[in-house]
PDB file of N, CA and C in Angstrom:
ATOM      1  N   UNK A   1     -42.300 -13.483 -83.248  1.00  0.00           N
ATOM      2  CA  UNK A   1     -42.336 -12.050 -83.062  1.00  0.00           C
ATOM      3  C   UNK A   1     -43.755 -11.572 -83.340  1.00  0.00           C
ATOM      4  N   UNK A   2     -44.180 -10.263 -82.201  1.00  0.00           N
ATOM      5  CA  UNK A   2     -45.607 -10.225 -82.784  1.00  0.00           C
ATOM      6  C   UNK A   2     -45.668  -9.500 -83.929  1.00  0.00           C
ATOM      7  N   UNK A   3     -46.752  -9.074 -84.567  1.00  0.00           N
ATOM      8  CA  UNK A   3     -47.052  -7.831 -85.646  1.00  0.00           C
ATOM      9  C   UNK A   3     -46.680  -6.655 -85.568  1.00  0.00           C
ATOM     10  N   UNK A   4     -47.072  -6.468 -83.830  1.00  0.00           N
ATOM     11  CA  UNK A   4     -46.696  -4.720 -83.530  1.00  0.00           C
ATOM     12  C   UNK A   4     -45.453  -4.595 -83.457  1.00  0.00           C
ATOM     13  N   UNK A   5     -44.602  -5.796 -83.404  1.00  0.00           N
ATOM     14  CA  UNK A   5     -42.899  -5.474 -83.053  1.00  0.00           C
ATOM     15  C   UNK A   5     -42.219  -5.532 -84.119  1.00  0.00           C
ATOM     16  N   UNK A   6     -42.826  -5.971 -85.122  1.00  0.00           N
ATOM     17  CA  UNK A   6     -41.837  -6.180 -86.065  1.00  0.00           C
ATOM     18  C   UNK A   6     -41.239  -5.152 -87.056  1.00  0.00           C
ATOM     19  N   UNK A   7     -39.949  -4.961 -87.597  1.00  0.00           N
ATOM     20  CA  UNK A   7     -39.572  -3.963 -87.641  1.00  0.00           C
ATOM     21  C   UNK A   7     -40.270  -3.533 -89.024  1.00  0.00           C
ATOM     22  N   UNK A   8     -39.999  -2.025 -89.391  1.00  0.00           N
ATOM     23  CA  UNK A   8     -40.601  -0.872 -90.479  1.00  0.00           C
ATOM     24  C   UNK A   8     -42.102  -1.510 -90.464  1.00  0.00           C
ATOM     25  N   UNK A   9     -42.727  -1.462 -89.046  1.00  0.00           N
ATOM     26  CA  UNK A   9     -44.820  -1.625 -89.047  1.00  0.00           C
ATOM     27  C   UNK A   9     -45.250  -1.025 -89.653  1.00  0.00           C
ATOM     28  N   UNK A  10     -46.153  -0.693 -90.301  1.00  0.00           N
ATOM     29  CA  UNK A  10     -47.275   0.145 -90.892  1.00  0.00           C
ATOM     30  C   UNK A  10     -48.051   0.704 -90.714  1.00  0.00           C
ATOM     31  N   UNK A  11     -47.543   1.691 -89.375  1.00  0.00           N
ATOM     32  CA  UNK A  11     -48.618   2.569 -88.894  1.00  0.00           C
ATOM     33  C   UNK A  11     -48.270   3.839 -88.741  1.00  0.00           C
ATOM     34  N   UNK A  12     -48.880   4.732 -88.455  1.00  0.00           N
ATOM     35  CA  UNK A  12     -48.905   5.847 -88.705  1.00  0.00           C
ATOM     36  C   UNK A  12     -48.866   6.745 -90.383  1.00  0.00           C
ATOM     37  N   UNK A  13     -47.766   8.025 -89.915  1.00  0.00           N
ATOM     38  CA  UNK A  13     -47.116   8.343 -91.168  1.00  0.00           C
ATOM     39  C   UNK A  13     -46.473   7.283 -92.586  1.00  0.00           C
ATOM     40  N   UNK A  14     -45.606   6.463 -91.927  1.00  0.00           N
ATOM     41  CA  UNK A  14     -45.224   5.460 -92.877  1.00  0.00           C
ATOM     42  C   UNK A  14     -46.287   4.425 -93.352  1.00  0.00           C
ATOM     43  N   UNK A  15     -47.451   3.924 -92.295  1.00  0.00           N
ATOM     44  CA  UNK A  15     -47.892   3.346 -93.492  1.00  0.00           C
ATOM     45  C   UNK A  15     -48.900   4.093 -94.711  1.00  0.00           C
ATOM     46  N   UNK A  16     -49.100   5.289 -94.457  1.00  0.00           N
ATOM     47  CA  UNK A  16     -49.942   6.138 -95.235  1.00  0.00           C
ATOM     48  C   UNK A  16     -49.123   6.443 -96.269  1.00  0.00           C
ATOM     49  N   UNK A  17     -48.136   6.660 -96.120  1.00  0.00           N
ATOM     50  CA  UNK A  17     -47.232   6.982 -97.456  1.00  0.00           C
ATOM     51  C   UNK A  17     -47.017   5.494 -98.126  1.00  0.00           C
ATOM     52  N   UNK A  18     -46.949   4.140 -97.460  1.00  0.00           N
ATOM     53  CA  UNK A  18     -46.596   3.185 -98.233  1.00  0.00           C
ATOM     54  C   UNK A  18     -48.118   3.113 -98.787  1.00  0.00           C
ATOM     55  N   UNK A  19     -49.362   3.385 -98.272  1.00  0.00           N
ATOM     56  CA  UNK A  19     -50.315   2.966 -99.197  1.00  0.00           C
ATOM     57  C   UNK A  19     -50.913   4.200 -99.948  1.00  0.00           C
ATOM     58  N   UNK A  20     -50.477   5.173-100.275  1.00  0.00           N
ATOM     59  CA  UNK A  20     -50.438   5.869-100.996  1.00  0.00           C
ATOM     60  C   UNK A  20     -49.648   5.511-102.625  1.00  0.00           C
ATOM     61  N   UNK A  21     -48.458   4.957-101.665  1.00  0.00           N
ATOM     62  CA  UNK A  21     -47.923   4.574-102.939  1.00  0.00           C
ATOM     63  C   UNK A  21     -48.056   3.049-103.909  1.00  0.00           C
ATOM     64  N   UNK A  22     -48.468   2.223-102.887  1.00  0.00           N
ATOM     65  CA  UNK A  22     -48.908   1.053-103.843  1.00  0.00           C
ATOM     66  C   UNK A  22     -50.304   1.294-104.656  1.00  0.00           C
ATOM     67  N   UNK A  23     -51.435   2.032-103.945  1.00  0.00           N
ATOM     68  CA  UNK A  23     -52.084   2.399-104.768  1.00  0.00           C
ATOM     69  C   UNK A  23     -52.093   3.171-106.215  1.00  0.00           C
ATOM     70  N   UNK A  24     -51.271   3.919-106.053  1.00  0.00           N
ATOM     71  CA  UNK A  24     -50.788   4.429-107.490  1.00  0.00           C
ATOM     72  C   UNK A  24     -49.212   3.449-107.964  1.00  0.00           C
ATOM     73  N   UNK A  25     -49.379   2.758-107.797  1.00  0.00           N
ATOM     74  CA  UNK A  25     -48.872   1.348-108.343  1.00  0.00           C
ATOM     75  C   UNK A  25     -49.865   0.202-108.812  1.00  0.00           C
ATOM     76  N   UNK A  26     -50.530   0.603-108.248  1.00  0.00           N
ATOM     77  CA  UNK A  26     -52.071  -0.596-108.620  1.00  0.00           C
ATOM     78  C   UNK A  26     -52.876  -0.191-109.474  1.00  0.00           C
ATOM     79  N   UNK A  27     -52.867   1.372-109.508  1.00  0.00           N
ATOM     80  CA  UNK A  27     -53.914   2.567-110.323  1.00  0.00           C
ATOM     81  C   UNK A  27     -55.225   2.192-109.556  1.00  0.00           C
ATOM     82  N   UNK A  28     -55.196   2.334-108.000  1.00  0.00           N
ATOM     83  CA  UNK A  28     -55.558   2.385-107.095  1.00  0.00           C
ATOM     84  C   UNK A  28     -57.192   1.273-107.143  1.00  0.00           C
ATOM     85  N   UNK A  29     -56.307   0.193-107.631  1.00  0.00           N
ATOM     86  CA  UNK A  29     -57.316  -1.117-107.507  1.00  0.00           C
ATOM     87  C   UNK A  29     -56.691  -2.089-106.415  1.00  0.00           C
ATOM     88  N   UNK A  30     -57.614  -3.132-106.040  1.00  0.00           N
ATOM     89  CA  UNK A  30     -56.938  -4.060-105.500  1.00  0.00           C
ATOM     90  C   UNK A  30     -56.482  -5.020-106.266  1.00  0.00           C
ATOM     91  N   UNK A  31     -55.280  -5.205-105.484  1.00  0.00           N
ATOM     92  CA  UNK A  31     -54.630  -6.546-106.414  1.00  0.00           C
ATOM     93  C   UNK A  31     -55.290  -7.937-106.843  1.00  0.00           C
ATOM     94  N   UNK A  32     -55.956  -8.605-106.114  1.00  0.00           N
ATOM     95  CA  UNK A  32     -56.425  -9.707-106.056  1.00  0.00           C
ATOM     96  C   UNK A  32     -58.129  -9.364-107.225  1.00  0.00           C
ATOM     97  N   UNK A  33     -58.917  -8.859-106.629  1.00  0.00           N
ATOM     98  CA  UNK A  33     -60.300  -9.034-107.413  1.00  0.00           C
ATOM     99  C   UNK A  33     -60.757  -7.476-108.247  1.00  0.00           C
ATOM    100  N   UNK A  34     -59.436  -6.918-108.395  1.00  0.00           N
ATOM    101  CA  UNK A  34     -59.267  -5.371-109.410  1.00  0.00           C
ATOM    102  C   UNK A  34     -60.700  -4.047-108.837  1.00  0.00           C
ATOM    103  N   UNK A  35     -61.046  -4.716-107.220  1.00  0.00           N
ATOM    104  CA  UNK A  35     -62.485  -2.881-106.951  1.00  0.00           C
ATOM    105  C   UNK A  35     -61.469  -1.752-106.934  1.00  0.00           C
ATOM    106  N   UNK A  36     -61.930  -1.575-107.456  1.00  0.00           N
ATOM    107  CA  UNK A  36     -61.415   0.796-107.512  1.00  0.00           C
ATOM    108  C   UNK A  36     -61.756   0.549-106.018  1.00  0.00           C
ATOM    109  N   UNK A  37     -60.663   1.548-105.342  1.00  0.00           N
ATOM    110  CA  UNK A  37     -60.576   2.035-103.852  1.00  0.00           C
ATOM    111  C   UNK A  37     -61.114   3.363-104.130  1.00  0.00           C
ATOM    112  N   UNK A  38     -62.217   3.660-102.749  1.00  0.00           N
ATOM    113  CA  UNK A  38     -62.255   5.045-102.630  1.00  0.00           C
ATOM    114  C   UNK A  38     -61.610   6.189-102.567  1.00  0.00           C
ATOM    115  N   UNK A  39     -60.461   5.346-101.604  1.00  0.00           N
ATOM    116  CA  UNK A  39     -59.286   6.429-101.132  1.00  0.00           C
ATOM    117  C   UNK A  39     -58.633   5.603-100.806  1.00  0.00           C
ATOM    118  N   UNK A  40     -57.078   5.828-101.236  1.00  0.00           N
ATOM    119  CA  UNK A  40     -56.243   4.634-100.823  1.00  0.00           C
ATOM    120  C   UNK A  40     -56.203   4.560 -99.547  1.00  0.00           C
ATOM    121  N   UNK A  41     -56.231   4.803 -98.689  1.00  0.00           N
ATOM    122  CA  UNK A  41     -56.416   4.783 -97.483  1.00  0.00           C
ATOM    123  C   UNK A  41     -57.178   3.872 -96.998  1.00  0.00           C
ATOM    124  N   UNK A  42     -58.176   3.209 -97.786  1.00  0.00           N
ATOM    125  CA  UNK A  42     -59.153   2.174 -98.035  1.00  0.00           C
ATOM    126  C   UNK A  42     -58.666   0.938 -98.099  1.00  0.00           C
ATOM    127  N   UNK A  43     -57.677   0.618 -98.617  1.00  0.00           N
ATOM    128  CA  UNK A  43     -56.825  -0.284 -99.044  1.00  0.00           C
ATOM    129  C   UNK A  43     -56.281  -1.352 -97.491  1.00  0.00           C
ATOM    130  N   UNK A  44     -56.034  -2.448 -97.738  1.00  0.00           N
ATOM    131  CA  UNK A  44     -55.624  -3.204 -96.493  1.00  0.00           C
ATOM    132  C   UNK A  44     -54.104  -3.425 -97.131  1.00  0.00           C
ATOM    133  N   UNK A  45     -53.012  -3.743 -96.349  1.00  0.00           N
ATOM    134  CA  UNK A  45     -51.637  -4.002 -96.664  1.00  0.00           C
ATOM    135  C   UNK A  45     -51.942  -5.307 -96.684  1.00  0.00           C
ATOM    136  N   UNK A  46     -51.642  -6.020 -97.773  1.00  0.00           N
ATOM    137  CA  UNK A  46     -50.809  -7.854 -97.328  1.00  0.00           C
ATOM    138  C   UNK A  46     -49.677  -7.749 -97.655  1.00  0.00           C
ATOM    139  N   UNK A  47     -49.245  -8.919 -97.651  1.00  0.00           N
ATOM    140  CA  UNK A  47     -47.762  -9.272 -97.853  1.00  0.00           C
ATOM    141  C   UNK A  47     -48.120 -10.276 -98.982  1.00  0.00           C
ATOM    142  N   UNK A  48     -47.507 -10.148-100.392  1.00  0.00           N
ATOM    143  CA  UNK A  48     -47.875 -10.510-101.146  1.00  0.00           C
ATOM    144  C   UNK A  48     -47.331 -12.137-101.391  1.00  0.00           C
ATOM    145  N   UNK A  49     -46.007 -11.912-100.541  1.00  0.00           N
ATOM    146  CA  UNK A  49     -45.176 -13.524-100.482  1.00  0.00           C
ATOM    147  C   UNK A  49     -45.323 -13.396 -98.815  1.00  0.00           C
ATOM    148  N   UNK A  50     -45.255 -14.732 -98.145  1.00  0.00           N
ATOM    149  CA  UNK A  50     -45.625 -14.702 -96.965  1.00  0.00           C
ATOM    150  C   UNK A  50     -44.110 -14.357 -95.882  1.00  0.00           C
ATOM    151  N   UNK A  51     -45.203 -13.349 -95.290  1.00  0.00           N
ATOM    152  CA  UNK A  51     -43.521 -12.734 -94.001  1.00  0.00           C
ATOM    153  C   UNK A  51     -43.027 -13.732 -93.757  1.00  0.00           C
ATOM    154  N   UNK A  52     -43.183 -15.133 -93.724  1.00  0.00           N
ATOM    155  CA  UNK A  52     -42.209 -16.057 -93.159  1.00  0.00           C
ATOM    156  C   UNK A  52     -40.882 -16.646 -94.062  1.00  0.00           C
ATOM    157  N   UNK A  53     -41.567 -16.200 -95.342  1.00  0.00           N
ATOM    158  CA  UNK A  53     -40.657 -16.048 -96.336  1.00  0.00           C
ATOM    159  C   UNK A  53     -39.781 -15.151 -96.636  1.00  0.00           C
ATOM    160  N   UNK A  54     -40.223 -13.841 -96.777  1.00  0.00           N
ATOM    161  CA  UNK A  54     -39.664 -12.536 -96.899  1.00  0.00           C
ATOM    162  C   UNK A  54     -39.878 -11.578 -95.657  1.00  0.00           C
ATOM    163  N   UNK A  55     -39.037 -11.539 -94.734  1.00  0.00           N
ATOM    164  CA  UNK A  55     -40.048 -10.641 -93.607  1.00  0.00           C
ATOM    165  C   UNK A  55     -39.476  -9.436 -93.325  1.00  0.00           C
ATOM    166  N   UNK A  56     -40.101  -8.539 -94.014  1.00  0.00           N
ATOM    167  CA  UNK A  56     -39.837  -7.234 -94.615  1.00  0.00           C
ATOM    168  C   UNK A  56     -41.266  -7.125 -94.669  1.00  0.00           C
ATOM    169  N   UNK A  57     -41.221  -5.496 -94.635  1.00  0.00           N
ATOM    170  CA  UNK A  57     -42.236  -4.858 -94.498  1.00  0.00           C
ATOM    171  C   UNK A  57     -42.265  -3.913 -95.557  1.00  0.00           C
ATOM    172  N   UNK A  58     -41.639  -4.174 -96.661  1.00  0.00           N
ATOM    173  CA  UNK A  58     -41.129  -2.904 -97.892  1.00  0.00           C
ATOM    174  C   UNK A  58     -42.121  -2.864 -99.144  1.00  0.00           C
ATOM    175  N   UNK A  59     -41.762  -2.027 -99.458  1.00  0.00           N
ATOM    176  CA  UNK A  59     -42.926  -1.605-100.711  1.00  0.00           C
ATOM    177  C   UNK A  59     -43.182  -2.841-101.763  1.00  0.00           C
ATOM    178  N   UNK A  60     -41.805  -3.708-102.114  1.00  0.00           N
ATOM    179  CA  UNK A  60     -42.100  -4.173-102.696  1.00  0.00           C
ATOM    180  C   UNK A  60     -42.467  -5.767-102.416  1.00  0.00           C
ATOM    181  N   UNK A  61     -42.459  -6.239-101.009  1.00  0.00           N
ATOM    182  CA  UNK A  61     -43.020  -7.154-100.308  1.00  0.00           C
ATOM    183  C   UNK A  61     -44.747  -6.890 -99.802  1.00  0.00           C
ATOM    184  N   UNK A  62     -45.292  -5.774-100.569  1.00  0.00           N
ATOM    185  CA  UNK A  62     -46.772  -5.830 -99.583  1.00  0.00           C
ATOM    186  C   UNK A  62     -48.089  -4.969-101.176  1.00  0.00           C
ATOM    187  N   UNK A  63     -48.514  -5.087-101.180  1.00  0.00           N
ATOM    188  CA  UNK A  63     -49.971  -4.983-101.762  1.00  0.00           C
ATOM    189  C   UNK A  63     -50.982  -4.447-101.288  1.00  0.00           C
ATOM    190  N   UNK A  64     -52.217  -3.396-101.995  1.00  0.00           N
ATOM    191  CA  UNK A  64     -53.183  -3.485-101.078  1.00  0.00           C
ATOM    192  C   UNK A  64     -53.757  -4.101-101.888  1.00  0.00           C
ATOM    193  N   UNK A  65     -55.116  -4.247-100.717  1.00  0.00           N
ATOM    194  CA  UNK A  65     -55.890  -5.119-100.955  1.00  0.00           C
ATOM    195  C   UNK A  65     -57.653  -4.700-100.247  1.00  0.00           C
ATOM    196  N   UNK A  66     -58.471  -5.176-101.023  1.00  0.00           N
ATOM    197  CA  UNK A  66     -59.858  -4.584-100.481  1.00  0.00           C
ATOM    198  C   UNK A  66     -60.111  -5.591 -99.152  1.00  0.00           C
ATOM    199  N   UNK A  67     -61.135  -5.279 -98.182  1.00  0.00           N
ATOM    200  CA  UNK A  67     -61.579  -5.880 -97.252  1.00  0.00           C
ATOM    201  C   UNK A  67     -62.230  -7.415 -97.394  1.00  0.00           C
ATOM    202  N   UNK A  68     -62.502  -7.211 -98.498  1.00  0.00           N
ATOM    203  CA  UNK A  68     -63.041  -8.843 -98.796  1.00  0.00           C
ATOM    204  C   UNK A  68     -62.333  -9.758 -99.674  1.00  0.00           C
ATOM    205  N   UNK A  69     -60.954  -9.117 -99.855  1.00  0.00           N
ATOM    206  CA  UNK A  69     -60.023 -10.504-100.570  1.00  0.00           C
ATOM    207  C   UNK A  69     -59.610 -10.942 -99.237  1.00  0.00           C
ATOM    208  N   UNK A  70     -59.029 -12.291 -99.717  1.00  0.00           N
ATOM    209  CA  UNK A  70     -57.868 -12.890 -98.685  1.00  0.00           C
ATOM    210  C   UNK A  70     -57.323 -12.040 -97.786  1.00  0.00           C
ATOM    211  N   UNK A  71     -57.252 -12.729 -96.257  1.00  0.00           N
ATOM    212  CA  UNK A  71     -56.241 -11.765 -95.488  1.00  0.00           C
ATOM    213  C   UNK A  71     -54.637 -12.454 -95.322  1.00  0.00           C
ATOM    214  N   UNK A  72     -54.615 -13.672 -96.036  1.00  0.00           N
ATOM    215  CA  UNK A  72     -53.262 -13.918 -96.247  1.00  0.00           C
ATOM    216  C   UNK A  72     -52.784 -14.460 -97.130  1.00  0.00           C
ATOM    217  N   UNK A  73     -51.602 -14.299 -97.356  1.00  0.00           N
ATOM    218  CA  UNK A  73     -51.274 -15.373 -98.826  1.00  0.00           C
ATOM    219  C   UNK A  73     -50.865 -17.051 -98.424  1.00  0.00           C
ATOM    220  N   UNK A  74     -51.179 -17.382 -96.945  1.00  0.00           N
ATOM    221  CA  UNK A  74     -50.717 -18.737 -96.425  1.00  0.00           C
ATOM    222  C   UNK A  74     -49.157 -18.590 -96.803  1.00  0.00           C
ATOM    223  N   UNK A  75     -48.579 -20.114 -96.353  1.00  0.00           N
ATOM    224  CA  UNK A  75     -47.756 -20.508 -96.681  1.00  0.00           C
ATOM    225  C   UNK A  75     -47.208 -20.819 -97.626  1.00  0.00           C
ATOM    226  N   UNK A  76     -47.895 -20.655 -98.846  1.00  0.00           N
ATOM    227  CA  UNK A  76     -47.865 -21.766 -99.992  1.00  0.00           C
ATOM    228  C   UNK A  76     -47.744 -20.679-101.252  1.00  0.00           C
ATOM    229  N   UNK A  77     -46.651 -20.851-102.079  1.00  0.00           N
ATOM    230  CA  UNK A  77     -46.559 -20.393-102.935  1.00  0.00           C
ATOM    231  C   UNK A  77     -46.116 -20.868-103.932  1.00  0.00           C
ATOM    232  N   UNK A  78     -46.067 -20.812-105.852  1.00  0.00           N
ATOM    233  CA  UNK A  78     -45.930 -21.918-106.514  1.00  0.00           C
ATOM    234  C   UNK A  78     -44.506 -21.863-106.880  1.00  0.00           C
ATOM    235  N   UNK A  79     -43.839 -23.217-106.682  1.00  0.00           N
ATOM    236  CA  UNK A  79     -42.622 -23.150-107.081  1.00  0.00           C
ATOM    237  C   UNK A  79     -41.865 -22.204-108.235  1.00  0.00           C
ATOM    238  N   UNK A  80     -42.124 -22.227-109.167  1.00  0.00           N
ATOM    239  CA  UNK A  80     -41.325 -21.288-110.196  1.00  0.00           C
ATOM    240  C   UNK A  80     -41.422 -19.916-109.715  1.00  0.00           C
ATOM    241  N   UNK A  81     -42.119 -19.228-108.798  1.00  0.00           N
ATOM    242  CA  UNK A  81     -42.437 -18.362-108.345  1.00  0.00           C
ATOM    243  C   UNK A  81     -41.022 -17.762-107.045  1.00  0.00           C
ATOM    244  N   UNK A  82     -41.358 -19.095-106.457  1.00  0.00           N
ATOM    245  CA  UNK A  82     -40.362 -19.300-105.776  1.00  0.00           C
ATOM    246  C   UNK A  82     -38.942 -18.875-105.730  1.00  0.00           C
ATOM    247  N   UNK A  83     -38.617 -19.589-106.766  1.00  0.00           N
ATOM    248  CA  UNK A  83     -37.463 -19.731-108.067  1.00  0.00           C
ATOM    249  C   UNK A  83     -36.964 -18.643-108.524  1.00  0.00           C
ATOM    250  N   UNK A  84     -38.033 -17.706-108.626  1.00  0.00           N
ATOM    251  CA  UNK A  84     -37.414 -16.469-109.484  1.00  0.00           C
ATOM    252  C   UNK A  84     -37.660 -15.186-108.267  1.00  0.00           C
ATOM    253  N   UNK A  85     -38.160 -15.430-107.016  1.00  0.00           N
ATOM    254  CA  UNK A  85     -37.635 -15.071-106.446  1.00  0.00           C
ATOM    255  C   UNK A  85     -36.597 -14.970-105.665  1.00  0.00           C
ATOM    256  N   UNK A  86     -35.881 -16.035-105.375  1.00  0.00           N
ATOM    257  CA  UNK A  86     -34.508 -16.165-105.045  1.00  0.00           C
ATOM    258  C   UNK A  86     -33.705 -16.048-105.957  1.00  0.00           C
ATOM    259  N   UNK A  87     -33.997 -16.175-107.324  1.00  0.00           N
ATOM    260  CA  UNK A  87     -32.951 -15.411-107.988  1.00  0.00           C
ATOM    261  C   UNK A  87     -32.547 -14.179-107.801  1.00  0.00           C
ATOM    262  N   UNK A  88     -33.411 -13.895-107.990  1.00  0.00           N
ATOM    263  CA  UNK A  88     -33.770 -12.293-107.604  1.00  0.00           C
ATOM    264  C   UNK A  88     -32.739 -12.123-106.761  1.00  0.00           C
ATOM    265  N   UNK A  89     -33.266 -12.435-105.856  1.00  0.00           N
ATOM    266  CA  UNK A  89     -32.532 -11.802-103.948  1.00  0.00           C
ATOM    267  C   UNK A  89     -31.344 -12.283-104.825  1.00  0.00           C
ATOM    268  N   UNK A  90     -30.724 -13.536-105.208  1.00  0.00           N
ATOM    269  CA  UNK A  90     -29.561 -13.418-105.000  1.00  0.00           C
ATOM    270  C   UNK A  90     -28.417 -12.556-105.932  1.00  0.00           C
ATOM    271  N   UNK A  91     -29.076 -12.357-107.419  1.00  0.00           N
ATOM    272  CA  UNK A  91     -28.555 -11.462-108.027  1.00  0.00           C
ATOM    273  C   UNK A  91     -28.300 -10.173-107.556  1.00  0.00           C
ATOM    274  N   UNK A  92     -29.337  -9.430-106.769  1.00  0.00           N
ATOM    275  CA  UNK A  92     -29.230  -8.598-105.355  1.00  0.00           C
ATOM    276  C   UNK A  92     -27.867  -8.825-104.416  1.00  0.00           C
ATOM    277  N   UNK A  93     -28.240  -9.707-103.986  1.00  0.00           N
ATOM    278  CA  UNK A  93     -26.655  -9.818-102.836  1.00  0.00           C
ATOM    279  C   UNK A  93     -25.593  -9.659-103.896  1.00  0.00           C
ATOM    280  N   UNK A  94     -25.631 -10.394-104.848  1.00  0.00           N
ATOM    281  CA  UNK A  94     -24.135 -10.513-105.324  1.00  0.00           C
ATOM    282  C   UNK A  94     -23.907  -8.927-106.353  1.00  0.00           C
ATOM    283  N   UNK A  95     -25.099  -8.221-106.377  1.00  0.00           N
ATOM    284  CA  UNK A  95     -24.074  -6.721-107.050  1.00  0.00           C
ATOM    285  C   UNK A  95     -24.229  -5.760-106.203  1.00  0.00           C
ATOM    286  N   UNK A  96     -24.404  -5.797-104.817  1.00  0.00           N
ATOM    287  CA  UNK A  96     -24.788  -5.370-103.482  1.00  0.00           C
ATOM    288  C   UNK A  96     -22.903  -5.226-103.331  1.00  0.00           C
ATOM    289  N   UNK A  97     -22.519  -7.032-103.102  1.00  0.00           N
ATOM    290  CA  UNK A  97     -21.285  -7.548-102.611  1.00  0.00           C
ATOM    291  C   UNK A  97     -20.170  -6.786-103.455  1.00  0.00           C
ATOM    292  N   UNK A  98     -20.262  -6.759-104.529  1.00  0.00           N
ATOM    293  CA  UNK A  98     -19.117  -5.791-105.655  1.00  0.00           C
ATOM    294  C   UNK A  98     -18.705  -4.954-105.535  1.00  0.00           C
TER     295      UNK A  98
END
């Protein structure tokens, strides 16, 4: 699927409000190497676990990030990480399911 198709994109209105709001989640630094943003608006979206993993486009799947960190998180993420994210999700499904 490309970028532009995929569903809740990040453009327009919605993504200005999502990076509005991770920035004052960040206290409007970047995640990776901590520069103060000018204006969140400044900010680049990643995906902090990789869309092929999580592919969602939601607040709490994405990060900003300045122009000169990483533009992806690859494939590769460290197991225990892993781990406690599928816990996660699944403790999710199962009081979702109740």
């Amino acid at each position: 699927m490309s970028k532009r198709n995929r569903p809740g994109n990040c453009k327009g209105d919605r993504g200005r409000i999502k990076r509005y709001t991770l920035a004052r989640r960040q206290r409007g630094r970047c995640l990776y190497c901590a520069a103060p943003f000018a204006h969140p608006l400044d900010g680049r979206l990643r995906h902090y676990v990789p869309y092929r993993w999580w592919p969602a486009n939601a607040r709490p799947a994405l990060v900003l990030a300045c122009g000169h960190c990483p533009g992806s998180t690859s494939a590769a993420l460290p197991w225990p990480l892993v781990w406690l994210l599928l816990a996660a999700d699944c403790a999710q499904q199962e009081g979702s399911a109740g």
